[in-house]
N, C-alpha and C. Protein backbone atom coordinates (compact mmCIF):
# COMPACT_ATOMS: atom_id res chain seq x y z
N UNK A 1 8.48 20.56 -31.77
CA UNK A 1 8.97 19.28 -32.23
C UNK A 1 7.81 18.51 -32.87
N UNK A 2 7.97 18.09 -33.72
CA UNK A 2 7.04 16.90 -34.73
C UNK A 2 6.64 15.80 -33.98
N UNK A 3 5.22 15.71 -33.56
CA UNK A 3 5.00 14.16 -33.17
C UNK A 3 5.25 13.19 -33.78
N UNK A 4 5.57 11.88 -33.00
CA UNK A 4 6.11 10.58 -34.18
C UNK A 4 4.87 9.92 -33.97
N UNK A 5 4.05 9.10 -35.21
CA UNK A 5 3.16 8.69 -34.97
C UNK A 5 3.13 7.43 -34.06
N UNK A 6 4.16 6.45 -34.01
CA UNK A 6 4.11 5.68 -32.83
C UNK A 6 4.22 5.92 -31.42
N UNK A 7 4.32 7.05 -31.21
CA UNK A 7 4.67 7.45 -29.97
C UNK A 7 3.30 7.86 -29.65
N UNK A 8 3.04 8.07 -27.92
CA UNK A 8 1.52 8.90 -26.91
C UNK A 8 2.51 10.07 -27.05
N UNK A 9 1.14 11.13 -26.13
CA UNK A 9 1.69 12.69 -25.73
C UNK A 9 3.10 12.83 -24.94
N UNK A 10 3.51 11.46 -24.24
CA UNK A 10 3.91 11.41 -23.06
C UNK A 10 5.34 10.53 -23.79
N UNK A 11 5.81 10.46 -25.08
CA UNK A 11 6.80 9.45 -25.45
C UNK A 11 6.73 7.78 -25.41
N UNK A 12 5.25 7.56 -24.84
CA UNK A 12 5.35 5.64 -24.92
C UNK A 12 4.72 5.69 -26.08
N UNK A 13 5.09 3.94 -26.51
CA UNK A 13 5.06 3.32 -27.85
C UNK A 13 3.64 3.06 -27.95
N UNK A 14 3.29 3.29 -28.92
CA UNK A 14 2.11 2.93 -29.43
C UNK A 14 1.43 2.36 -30.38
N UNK A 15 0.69 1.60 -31.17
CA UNK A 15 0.28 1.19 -32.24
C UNK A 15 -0.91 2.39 -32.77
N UNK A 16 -0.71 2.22 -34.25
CA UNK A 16 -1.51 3.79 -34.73
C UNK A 16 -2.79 3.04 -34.60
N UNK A 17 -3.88 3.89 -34.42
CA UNK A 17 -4.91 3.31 -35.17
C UNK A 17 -5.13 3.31 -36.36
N UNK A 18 -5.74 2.61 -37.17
CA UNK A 18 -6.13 3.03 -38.68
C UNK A 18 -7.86 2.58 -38.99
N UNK A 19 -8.12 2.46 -37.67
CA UNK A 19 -9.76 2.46 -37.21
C UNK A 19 -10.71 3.04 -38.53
N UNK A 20 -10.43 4.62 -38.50
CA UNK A 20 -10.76 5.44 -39.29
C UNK A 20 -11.00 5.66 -40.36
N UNK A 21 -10.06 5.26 -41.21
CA UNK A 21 -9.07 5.37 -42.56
C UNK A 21 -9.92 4.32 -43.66
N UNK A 22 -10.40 4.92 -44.60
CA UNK A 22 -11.16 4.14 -45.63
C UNK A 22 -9.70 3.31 -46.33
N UNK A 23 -10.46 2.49 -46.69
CA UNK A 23 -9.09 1.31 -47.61
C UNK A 23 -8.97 2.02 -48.57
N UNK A 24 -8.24 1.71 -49.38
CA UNK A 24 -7.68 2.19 -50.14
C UNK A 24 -6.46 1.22 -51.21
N UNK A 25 -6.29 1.42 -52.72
CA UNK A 25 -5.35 0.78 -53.56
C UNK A 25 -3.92 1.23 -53.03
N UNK A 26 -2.97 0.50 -53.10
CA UNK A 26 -1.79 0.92 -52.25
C UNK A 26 -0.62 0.22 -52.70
N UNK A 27 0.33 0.42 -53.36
CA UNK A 27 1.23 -0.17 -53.97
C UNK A 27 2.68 0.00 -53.14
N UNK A 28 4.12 -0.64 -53.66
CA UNK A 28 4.93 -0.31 -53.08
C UNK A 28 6.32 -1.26 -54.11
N UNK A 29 6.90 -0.34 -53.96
CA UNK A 29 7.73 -1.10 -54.86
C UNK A 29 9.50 -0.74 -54.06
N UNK A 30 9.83 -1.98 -53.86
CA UNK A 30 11.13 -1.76 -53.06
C UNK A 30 12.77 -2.29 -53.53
N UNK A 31 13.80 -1.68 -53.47
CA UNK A 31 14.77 -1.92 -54.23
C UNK A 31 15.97 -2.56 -53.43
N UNK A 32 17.14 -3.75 -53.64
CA UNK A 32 18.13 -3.89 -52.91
C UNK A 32 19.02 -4.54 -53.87
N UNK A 33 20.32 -4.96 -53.25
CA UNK A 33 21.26 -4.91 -53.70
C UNK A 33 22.34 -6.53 -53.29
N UNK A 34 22.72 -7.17 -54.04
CA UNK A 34 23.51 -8.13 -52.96
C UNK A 34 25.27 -8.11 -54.33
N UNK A 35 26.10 -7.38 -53.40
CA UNK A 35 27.26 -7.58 -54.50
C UNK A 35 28.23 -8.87 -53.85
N UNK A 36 28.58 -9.63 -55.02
CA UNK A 36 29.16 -10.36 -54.80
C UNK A 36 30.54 -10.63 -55.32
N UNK A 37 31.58 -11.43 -55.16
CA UNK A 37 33.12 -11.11 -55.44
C UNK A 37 32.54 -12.15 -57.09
N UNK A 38 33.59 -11.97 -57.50
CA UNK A 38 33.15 -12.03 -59.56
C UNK A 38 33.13 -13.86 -59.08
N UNK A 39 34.19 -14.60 -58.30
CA UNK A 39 34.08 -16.13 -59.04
C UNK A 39 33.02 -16.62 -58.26
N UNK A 40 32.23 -16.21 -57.17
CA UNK A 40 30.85 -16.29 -56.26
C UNK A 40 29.82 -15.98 -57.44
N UNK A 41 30.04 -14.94 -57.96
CA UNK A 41 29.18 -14.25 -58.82
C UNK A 41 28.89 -15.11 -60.13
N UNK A 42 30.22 -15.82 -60.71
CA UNK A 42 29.80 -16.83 -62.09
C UNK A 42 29.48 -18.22 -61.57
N UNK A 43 29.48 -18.54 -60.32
CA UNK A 43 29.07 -19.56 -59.93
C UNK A 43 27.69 -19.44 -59.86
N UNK A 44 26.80 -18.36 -59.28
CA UNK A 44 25.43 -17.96 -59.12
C UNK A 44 24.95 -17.66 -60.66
N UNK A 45 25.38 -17.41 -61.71
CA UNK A 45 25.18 -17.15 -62.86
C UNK A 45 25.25 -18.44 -63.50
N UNK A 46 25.36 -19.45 -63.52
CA UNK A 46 25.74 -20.72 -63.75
C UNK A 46 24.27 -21.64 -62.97
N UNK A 47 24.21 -21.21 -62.30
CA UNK A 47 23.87 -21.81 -61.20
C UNK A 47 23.88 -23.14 -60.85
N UNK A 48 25.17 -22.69 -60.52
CA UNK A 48 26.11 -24.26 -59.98
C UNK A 48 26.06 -24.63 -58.33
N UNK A 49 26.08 -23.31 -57.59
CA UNK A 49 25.86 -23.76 -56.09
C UNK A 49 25.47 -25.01 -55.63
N UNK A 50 25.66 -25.17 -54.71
CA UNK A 50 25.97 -26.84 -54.04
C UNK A 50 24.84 -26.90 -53.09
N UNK A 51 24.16 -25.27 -52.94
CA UNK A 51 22.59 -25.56 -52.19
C UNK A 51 21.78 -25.42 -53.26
N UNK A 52 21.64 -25.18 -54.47
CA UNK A 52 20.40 -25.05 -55.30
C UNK A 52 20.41 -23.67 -55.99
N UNK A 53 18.74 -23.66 -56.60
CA UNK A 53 18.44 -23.08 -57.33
C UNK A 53 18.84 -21.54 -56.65
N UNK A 54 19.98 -20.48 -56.11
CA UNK A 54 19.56 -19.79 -55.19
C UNK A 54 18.23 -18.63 -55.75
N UNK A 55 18.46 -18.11 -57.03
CA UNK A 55 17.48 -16.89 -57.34
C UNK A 55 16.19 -17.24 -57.07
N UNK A 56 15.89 -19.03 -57.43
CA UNK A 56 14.43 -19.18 -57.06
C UNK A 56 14.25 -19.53 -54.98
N UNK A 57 15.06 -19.73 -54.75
CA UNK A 57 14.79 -19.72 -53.53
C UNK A 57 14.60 -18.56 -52.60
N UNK A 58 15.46 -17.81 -53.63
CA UNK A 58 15.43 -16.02 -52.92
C UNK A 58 14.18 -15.38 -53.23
N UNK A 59 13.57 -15.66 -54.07
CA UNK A 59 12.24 -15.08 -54.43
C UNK A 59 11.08 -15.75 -53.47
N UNK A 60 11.21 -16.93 -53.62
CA UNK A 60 10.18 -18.01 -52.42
C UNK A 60 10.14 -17.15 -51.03
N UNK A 61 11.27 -17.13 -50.67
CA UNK A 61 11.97 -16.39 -49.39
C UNK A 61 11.21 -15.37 -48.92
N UNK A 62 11.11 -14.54 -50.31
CA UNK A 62 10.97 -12.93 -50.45
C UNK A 62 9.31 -12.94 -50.15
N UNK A 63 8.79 -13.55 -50.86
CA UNK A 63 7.30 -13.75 -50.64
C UNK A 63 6.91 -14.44 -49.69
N UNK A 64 6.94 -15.20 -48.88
CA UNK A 64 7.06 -15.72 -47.21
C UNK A 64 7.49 -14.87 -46.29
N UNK A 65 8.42 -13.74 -46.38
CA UNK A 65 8.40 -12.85 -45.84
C UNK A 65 7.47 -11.95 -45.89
N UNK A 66 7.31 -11.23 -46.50
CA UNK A 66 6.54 -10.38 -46.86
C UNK A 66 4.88 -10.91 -46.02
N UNK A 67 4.51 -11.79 -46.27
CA UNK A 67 3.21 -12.44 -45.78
C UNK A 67 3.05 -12.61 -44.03
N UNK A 68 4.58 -12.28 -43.43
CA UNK A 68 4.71 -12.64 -41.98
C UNK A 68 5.06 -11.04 -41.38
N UNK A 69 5.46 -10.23 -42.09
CA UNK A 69 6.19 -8.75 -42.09
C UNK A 69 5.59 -8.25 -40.26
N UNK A 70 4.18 -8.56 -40.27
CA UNK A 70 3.97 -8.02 -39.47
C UNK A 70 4.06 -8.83 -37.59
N UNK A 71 4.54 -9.35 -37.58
CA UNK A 71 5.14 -10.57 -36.88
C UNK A 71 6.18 -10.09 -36.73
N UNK A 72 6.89 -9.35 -37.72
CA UNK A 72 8.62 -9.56 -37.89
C UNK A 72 9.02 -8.08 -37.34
N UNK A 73 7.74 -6.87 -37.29
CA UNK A 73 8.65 -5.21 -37.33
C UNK A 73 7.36 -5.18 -36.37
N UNK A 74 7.35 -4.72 -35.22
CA UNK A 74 6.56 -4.36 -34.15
C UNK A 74 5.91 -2.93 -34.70
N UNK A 75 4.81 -3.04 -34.34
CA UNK A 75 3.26 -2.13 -34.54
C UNK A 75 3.04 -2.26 -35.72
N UNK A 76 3.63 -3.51 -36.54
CA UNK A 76 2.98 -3.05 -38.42
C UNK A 76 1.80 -4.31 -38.33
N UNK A 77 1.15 -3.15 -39.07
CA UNK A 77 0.07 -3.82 -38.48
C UNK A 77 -0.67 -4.74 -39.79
N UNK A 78 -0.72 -6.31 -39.79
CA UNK A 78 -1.23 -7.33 -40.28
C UNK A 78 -2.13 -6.58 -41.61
N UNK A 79 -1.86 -7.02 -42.94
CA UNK A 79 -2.80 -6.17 -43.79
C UNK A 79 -2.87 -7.78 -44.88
N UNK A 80 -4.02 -7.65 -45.92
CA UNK A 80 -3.71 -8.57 -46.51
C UNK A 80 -2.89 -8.03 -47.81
N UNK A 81 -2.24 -9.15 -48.41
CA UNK A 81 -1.65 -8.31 -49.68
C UNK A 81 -2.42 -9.26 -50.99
N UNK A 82 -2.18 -8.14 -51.64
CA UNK A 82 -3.28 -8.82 -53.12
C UNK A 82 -2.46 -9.18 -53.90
N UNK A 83 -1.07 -8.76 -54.11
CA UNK A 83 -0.16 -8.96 -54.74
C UNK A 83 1.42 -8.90 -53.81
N UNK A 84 1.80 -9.86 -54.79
CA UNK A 84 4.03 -9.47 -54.43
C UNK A 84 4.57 -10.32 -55.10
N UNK A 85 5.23 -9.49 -55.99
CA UNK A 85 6.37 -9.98 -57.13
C UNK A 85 7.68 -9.87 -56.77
N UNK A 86 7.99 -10.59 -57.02
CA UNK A 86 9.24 -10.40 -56.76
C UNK A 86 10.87 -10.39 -57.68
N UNK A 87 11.23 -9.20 -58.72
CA UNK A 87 12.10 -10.11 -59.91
C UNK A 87 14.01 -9.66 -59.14
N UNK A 88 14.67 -10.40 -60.07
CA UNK A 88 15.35 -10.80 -59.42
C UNK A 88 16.58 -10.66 -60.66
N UNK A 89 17.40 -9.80 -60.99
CA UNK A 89 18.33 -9.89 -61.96
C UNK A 89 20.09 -10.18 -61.27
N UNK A 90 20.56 -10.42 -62.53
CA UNK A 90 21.88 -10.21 -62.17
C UNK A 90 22.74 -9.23 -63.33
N UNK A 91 23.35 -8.56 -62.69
CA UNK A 91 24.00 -7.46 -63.06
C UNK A 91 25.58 -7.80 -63.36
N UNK A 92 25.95 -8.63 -64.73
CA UNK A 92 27.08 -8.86 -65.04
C UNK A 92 27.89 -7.83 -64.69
N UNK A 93 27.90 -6.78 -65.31
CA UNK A 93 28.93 -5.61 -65.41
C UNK A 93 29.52 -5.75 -63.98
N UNK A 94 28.74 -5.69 -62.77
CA UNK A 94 29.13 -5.33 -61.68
C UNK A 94 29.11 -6.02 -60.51
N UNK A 95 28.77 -7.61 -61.15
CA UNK A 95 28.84 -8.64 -60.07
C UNK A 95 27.38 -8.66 -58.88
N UNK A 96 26.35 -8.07 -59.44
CA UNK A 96 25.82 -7.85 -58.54
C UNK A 96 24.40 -8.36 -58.75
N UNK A 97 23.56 -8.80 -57.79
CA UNK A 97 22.07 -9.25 -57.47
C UNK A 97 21.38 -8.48 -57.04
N UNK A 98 20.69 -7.73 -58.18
CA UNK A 98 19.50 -7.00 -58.37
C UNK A 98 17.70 -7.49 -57.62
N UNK A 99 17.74 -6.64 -56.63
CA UNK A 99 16.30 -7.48 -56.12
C UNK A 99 15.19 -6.10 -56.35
N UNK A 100 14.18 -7.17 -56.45
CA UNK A 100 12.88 -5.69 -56.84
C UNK A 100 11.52 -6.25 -56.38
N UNK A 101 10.86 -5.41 -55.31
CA UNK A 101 9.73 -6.55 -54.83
C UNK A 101 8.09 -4.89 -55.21
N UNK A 102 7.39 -6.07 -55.83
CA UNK A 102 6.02 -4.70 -56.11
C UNK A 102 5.07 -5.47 -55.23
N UNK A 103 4.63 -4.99 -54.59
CA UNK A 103 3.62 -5.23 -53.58
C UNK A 103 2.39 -4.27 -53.80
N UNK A 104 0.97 -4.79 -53.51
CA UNK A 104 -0.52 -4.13 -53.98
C UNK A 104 -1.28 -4.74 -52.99
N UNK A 105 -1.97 -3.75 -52.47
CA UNK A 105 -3.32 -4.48 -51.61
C UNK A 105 -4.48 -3.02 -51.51
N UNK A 106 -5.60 -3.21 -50.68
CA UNK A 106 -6.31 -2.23 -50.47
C UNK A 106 -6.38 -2.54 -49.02
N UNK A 107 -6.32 -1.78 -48.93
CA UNK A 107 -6.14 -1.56 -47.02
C UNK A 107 -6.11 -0.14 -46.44
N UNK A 108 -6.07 -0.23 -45.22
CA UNK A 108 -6.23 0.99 -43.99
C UNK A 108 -4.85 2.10 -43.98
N UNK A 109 -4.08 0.98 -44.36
CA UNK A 109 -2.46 1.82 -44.25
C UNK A 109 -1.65 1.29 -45.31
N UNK A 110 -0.43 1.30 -45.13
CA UNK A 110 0.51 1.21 -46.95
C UNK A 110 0.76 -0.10 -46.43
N UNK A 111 1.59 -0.05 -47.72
CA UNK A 111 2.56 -2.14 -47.89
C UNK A 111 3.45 -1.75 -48.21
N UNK A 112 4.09 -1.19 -47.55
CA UNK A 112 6.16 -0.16 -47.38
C UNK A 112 6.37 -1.87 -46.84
N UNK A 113 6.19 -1.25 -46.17
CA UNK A 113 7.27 -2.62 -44.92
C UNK A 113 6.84 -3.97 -45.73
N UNK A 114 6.01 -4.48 -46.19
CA UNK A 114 5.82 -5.65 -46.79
C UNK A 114 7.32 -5.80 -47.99
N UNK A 115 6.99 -4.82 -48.83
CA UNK A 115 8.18 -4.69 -50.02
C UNK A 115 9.26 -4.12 -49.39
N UNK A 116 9.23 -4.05 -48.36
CA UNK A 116 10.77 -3.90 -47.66
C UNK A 116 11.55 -5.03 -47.36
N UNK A 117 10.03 -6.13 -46.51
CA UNK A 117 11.07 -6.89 -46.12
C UNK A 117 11.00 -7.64 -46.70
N UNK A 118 10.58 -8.38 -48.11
CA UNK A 118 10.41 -8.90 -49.12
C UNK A 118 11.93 -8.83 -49.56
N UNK A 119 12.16 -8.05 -49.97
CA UNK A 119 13.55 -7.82 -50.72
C UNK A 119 14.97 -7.72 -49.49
N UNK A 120 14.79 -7.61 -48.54
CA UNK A 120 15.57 -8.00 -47.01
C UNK A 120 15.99 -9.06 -46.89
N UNK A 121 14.89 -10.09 -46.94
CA UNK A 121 14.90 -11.82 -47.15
C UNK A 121 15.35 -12.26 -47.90
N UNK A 122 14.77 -11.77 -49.25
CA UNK A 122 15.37 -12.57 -50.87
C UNK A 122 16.82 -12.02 -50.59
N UNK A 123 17.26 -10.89 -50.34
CA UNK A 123 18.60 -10.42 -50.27
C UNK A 123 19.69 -11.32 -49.33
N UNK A 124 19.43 -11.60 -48.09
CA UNK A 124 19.96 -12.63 -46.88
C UNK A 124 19.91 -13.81 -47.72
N UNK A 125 18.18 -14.40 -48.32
CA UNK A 125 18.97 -15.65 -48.74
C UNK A 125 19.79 -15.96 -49.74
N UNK A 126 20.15 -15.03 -50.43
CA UNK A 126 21.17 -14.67 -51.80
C UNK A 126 22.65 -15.12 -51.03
N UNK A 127 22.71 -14.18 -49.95
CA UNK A 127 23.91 -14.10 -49.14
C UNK A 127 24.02 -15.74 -48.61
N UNK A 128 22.85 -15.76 -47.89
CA UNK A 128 23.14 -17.31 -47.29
C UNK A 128 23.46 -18.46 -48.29
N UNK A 129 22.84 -18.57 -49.33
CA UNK A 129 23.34 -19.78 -49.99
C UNK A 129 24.73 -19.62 -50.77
């Protein structure tokens, strides 16, 4: 069987080290989705909503997340990020909110989970407003 790297010999949880591990350039680019019913959808296209700007708030969102990530997913471990973009389309044809987060830093380990939950957030607050 394949060891999981969070796991000891023995199955308890663990945090990896990355003690070791020269830094390194490290990018990440993460994709999501928010579909919405069409008259939700020309209201957000309009941007008429009755809470605001939502695409710019979903992006704000997205990048405040991302900066706390490791707070938010147990053993990820605190990295700085040098970058996170965040763009943000809408997809007439299909009613839908296109999210896209690129994340860059040099560090010990990747920035997955940063541009994960970057686009997690912007996605929820799409939904929420």
């Amino acid at each position: 069987m394949k060891k999981f790297s969070h796991t000891t010999s023995d199955g308890k949880v663990n945090m990896v080290s990355i003690l070791k591990k020269e830094p390194s350039f490290r990018t990440a680019v993460a994709y999501g989705e928010v579909l919405l019913n069409r008259e939700t959808f020309l209201v957000l296209r309009r941007n008429a909503l009755k809470k605001g700007d939502v695409l710019t708030i979903a992006k704000i969102a997205g990048i405040q997340a991302a900066k706390i990530t490791s707070g938010l997913i147990p053993l990820c471990h605190n990295i700085l990020i040098s970058r996170i973009d965040i763009a943000i389309k809408l997809n007439v044809k299909k009613s839908l909110v296109e999210i896209t987060s690129f994340t860059e830093t040099n560090a010990a380990t990747g920035i997955e989970m940063e541009a994960l939950t970057a686009v997690s957030v912007a996605a929820l607050t799409v939904y929420d407003m």
